[in-house]
N, C-alpha and C. Protein backbone atom coordinates (compact mmCIF):
# COMPACT_ATOMS: atom_id res chain seq x y z
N UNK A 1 87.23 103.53 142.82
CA UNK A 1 86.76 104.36 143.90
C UNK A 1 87.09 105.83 143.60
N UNK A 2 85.96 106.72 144.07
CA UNK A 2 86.51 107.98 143.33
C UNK A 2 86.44 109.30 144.95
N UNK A 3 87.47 109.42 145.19
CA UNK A 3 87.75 110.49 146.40
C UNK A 3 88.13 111.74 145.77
N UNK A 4 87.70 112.69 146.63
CA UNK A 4 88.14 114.17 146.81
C UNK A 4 89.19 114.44 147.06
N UNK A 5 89.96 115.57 146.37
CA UNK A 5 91.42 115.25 146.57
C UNK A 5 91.63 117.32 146.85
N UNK A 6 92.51 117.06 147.90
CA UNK A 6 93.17 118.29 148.00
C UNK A 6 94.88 118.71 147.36
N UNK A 7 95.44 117.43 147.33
CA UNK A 7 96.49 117.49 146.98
C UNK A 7 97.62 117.95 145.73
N UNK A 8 98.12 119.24 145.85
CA UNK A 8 98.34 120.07 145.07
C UNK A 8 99.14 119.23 143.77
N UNK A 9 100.18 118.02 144.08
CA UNK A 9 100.62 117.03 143.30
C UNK A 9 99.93 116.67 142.41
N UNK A 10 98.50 116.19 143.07
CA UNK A 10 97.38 115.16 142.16
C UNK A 10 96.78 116.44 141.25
N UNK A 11 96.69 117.53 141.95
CA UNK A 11 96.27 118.65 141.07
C UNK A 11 97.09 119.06 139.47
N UNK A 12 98.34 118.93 139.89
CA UNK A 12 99.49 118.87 138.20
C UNK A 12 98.93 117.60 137.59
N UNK A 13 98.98 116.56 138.19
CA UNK A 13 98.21 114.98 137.24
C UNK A 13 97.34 115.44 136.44
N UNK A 14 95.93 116.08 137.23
CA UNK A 14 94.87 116.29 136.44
C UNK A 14 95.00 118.00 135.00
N UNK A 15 96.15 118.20 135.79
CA UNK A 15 96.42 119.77 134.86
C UNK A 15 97.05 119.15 133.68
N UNK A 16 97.79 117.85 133.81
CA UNK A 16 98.23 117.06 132.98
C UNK A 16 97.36 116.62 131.58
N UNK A 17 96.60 116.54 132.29
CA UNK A 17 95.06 115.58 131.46
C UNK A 17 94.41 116.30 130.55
N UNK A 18 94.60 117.87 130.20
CA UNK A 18 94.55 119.08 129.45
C UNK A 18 94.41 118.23 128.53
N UNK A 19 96.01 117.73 127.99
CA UNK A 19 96.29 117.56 126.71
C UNK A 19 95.90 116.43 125.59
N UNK A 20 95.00 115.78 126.64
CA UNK A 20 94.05 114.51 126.29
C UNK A 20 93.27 114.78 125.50
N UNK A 21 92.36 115.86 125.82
CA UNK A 21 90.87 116.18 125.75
C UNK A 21 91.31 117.07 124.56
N UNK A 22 90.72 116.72 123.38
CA UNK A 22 90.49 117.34 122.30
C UNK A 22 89.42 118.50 122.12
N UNK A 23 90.13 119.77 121.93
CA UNK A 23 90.06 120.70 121.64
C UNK A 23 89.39 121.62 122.98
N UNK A 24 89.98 121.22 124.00
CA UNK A 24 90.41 121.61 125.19
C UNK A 24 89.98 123.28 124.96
N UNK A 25 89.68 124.00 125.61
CA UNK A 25 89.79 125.94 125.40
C UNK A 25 90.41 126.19 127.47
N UNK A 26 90.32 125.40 128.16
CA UNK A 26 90.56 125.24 129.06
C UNK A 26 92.03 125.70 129.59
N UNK A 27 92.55 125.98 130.04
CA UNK A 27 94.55 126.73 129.91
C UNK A 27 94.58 125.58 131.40
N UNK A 28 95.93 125.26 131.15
CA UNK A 28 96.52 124.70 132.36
C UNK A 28 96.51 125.76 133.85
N UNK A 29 97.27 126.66 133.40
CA UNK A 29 97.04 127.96 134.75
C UNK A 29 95.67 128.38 135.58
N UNK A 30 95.02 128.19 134.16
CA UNK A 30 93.47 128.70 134.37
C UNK A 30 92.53 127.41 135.87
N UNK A 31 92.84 126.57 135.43
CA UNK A 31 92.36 125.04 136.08
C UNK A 31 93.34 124.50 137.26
N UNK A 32 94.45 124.94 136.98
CA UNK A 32 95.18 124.94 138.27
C UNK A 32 94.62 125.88 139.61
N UNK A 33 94.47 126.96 139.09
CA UNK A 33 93.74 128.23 139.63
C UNK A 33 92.57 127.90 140.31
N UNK A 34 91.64 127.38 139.49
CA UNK A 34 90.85 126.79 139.98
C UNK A 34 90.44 126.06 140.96
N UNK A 35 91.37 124.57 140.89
CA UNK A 35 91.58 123.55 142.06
C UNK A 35 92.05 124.45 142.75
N UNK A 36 92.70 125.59 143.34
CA UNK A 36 93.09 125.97 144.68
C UNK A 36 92.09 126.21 145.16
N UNK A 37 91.08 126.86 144.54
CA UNK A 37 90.04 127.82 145.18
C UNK A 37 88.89 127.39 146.17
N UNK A 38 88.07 127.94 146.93
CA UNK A 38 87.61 126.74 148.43
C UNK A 38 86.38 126.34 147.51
N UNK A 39 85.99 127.26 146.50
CA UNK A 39 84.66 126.97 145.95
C UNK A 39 84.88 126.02 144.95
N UNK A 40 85.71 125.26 145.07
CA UNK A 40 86.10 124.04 143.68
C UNK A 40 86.11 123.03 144.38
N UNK A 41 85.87 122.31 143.71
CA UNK A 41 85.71 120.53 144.70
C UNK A 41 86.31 119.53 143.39
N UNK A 42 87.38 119.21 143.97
CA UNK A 42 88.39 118.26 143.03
C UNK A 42 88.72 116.78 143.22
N UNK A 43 88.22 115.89 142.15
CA UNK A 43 87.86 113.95 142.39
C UNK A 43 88.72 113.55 141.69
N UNK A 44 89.12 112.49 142.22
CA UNK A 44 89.79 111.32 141.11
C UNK A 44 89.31 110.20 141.53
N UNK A 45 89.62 109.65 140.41
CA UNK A 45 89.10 107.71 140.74
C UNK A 45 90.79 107.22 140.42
N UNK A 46 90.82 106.00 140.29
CA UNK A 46 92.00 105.67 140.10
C UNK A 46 91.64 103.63 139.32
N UNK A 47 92.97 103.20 138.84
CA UNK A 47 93.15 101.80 139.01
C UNK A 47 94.27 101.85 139.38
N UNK A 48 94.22 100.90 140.60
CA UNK A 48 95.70 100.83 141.12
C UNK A 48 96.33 102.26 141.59
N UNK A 49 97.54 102.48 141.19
CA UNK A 49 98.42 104.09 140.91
C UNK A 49 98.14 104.83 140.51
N UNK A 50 97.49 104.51 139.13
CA UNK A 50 97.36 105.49 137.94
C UNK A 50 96.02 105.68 137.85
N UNK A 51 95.45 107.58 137.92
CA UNK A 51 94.53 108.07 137.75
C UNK A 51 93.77 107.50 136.52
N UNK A 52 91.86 107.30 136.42
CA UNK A 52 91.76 107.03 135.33
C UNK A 52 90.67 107.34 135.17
N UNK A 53 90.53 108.68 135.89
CA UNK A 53 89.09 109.95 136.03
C UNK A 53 89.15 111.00 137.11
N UNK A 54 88.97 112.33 136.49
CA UNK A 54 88.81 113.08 137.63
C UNK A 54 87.83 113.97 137.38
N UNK A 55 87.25 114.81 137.90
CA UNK A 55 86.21 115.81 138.00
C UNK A 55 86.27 116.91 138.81
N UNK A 56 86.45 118.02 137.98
CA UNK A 56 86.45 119.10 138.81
C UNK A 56 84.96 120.25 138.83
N UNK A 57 84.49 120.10 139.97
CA UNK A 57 83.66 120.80 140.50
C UNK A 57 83.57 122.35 140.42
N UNK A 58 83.04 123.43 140.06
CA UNK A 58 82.88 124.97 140.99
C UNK A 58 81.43 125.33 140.80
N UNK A 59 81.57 125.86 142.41
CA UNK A 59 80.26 126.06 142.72
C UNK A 59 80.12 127.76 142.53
N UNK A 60 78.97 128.20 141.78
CA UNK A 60 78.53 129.08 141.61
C UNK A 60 77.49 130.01 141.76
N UNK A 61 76.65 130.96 141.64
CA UNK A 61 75.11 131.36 141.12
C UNK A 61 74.86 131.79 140.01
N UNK A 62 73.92 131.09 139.33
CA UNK A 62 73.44 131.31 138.14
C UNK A 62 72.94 132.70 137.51
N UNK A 63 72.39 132.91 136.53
CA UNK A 63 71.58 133.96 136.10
C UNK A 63 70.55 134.31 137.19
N UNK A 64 70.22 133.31 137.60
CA UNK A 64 68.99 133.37 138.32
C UNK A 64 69.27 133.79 140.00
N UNK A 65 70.31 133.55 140.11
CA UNK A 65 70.63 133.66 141.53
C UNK A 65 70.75 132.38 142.71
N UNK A 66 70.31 131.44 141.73
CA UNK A 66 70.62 130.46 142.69
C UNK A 66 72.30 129.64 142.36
N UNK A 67 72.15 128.63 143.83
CA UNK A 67 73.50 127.70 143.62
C UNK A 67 73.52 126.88 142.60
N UNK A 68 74.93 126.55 141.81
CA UNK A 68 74.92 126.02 140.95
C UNK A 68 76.35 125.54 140.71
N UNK A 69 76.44 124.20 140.49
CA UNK A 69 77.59 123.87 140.10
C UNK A 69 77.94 123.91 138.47
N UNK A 70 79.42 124.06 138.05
CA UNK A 70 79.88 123.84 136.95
C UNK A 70 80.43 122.42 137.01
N UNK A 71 80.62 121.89 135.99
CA UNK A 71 81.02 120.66 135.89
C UNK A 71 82.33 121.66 135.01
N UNK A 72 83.35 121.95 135.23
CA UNK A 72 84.61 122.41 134.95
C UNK A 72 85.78 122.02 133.96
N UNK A 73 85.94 120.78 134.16
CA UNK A 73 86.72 119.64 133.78
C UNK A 73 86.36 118.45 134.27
N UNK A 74 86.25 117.18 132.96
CA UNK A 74 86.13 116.00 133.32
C UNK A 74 87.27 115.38 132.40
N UNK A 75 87.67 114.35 133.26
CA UNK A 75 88.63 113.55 131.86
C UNK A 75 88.71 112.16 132.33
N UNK A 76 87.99 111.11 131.37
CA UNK A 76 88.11 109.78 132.18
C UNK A 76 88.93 108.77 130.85
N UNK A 77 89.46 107.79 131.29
CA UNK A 77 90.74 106.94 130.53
C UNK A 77 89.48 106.47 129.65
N UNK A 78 90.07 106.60 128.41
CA UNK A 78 89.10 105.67 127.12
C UNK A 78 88.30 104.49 127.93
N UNK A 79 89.24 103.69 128.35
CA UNK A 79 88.93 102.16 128.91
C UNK A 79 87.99 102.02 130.10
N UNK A 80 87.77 103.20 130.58
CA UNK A 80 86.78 102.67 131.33
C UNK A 80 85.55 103.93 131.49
N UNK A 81 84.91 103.79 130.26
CA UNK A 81 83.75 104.64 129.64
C UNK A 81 82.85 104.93 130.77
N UNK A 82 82.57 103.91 131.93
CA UNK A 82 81.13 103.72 132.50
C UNK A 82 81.57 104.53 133.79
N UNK A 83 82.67 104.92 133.93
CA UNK A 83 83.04 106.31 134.78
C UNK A 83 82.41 107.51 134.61
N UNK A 84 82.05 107.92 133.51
CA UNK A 84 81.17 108.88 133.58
C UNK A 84 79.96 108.84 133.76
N UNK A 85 79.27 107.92 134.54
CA UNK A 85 77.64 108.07 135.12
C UNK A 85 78.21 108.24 136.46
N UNK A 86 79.33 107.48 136.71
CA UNK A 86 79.91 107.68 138.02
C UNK A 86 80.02 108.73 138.57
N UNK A 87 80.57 109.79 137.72
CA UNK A 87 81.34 111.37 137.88
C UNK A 87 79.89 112.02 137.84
N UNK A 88 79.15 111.84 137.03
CA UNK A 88 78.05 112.59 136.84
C UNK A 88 76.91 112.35 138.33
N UNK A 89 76.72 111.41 138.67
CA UNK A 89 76.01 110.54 140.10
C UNK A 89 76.84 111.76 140.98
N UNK A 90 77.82 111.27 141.52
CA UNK A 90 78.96 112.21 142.44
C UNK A 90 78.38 113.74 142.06
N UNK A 91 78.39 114.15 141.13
CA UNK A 91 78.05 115.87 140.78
C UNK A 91 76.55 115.81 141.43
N UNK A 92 76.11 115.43 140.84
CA UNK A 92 74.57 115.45 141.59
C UNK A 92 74.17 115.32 142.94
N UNK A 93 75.21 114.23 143.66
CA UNK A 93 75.08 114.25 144.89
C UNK A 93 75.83 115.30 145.98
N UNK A 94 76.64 115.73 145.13
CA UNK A 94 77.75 117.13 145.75
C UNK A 94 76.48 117.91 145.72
N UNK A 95 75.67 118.31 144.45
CA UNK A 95 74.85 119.23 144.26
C UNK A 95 73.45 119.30 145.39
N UNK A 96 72.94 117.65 145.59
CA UNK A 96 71.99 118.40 146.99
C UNK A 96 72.88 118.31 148.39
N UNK A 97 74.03 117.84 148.57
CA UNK A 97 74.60 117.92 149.88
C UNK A 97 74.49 119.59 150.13
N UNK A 98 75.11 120.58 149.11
CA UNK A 98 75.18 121.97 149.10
C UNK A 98 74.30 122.62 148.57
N UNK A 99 73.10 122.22 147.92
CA UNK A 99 71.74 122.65 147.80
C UNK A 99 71.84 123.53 146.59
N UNK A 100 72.82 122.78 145.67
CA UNK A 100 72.75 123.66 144.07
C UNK A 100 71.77 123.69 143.53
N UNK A 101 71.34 123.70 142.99
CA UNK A 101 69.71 123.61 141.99
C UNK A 101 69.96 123.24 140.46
N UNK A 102 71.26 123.51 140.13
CA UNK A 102 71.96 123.34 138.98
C UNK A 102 72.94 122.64 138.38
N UNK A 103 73.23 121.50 137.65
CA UNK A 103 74.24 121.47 137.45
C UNK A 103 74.85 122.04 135.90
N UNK A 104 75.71 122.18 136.14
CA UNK A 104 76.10 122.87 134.30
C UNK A 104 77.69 122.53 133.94
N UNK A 105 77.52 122.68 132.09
CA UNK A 105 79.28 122.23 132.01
C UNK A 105 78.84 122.99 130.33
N UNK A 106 80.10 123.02 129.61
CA UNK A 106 80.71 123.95 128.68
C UNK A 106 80.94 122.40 127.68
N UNK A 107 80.53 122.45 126.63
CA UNK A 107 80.63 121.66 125.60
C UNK A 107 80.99 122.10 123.99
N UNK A 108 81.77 121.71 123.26
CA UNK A 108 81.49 122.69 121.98
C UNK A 108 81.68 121.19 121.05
N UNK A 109 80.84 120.17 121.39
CA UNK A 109 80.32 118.74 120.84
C UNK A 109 79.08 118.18 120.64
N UNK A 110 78.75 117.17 120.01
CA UNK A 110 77.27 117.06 119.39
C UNK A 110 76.30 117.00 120.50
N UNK A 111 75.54 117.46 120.36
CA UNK A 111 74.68 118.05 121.45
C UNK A 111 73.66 116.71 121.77
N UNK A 112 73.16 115.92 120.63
CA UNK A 112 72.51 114.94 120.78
C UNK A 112 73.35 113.85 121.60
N UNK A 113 74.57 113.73 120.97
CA UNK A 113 75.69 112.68 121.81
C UNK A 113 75.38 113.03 123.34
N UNK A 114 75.66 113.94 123.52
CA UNK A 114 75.87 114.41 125.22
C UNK A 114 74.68 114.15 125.72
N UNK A 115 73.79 114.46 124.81
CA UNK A 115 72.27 114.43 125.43
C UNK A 115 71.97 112.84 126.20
N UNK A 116 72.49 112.28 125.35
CA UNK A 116 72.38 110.69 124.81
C UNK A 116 73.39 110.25 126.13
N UNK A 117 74.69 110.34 126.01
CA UNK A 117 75.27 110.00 126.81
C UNK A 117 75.30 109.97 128.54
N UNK A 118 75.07 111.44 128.63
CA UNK A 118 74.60 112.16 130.17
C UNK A 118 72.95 112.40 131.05
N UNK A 119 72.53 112.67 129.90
CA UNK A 119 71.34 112.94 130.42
C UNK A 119 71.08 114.29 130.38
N UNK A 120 72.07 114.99 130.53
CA UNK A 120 72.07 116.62 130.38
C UNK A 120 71.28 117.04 128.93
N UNK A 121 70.00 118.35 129.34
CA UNK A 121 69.77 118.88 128.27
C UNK A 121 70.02 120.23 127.85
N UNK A 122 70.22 120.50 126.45
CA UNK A 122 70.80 121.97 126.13
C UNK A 122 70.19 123.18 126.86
N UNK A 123 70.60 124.14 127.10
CA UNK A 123 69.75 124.87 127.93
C UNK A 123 69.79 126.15 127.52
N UNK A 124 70.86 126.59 127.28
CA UNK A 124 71.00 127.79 125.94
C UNK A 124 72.70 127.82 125.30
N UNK A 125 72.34 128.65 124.47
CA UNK A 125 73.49 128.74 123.39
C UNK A 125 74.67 130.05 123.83
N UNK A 126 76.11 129.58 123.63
CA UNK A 126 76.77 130.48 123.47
C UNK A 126 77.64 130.87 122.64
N UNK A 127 77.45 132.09 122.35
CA UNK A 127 78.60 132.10 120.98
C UNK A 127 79.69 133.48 121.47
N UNK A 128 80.66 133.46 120.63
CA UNK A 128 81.49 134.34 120.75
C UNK A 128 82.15 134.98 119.72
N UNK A 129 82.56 136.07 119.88
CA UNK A 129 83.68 137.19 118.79
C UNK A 129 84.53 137.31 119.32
N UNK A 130 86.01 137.44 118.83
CA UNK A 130 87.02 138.31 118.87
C UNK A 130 86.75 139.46 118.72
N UNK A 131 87.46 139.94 119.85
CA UNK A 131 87.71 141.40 120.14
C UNK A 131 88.26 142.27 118.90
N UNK A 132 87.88 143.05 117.86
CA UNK A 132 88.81 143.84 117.39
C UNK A 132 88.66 144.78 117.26
């Protein structure tokens, strides 16, 4: 079962979950920060006690000006893979309750995989420099 969570506790769990996710660019402070904020909407699922998916939400406007969610952070336990249509269903349905038009998330992984996996398609490219 996957509920909305306000709870600043469950919020360190998922700040926890950083160190899972390979090659993370995400900062613990940064995502903590986050979950406080009213425009973030923060899930977990669980088995039993122990968390074993969460999803963090922020709602935004796009280039374009409309609503739009980020998909922020996701992190679901190896073992139970089929959580992420779950998390992804839930985003979508957050998205017309609040009339996003968008959903979006930050990837720096095979683009076909994700494609494949989510349903999500590329939509544009970002790249970056160091400042010097």
């Amino acid at each position: 079962m996957i509920k909305q969570t306000f709870d600043h506790n469950i919020f360190l769990e998922i700040v926890d979950k950083l160190k899972e996710v390979k090659d993370c660019k995400l900062s613990a402070n940064t995502l903590y920060a986050y979950m406080l904020s009213e425009d973030t909407f923060t899930y977990t699922s669980y088995n039993l006690e122990q968390i074993n998916g969460c999803l963090v939400l922020k709602l935004f406007k796009d280039n374009e000006g409309n609503l739009a969610l980020l998909m922020l952070f996701v992190w679901i336990d190896p073992h139970y893979p089929k959580l992420l249509a779950d998390f992804i269903e839930l985003g979508n349905n957050k998205a017309k309750e609040i009339k996003a038009v968008k959903i979006y998330f930050i990837a720096n992984r095979n683009e076909k995989a994700i494609e494949k996996r989510t349903g999500f398609k590329k939509a544009f490219s970002t790249y970056e420099r160091r400042v010097i």
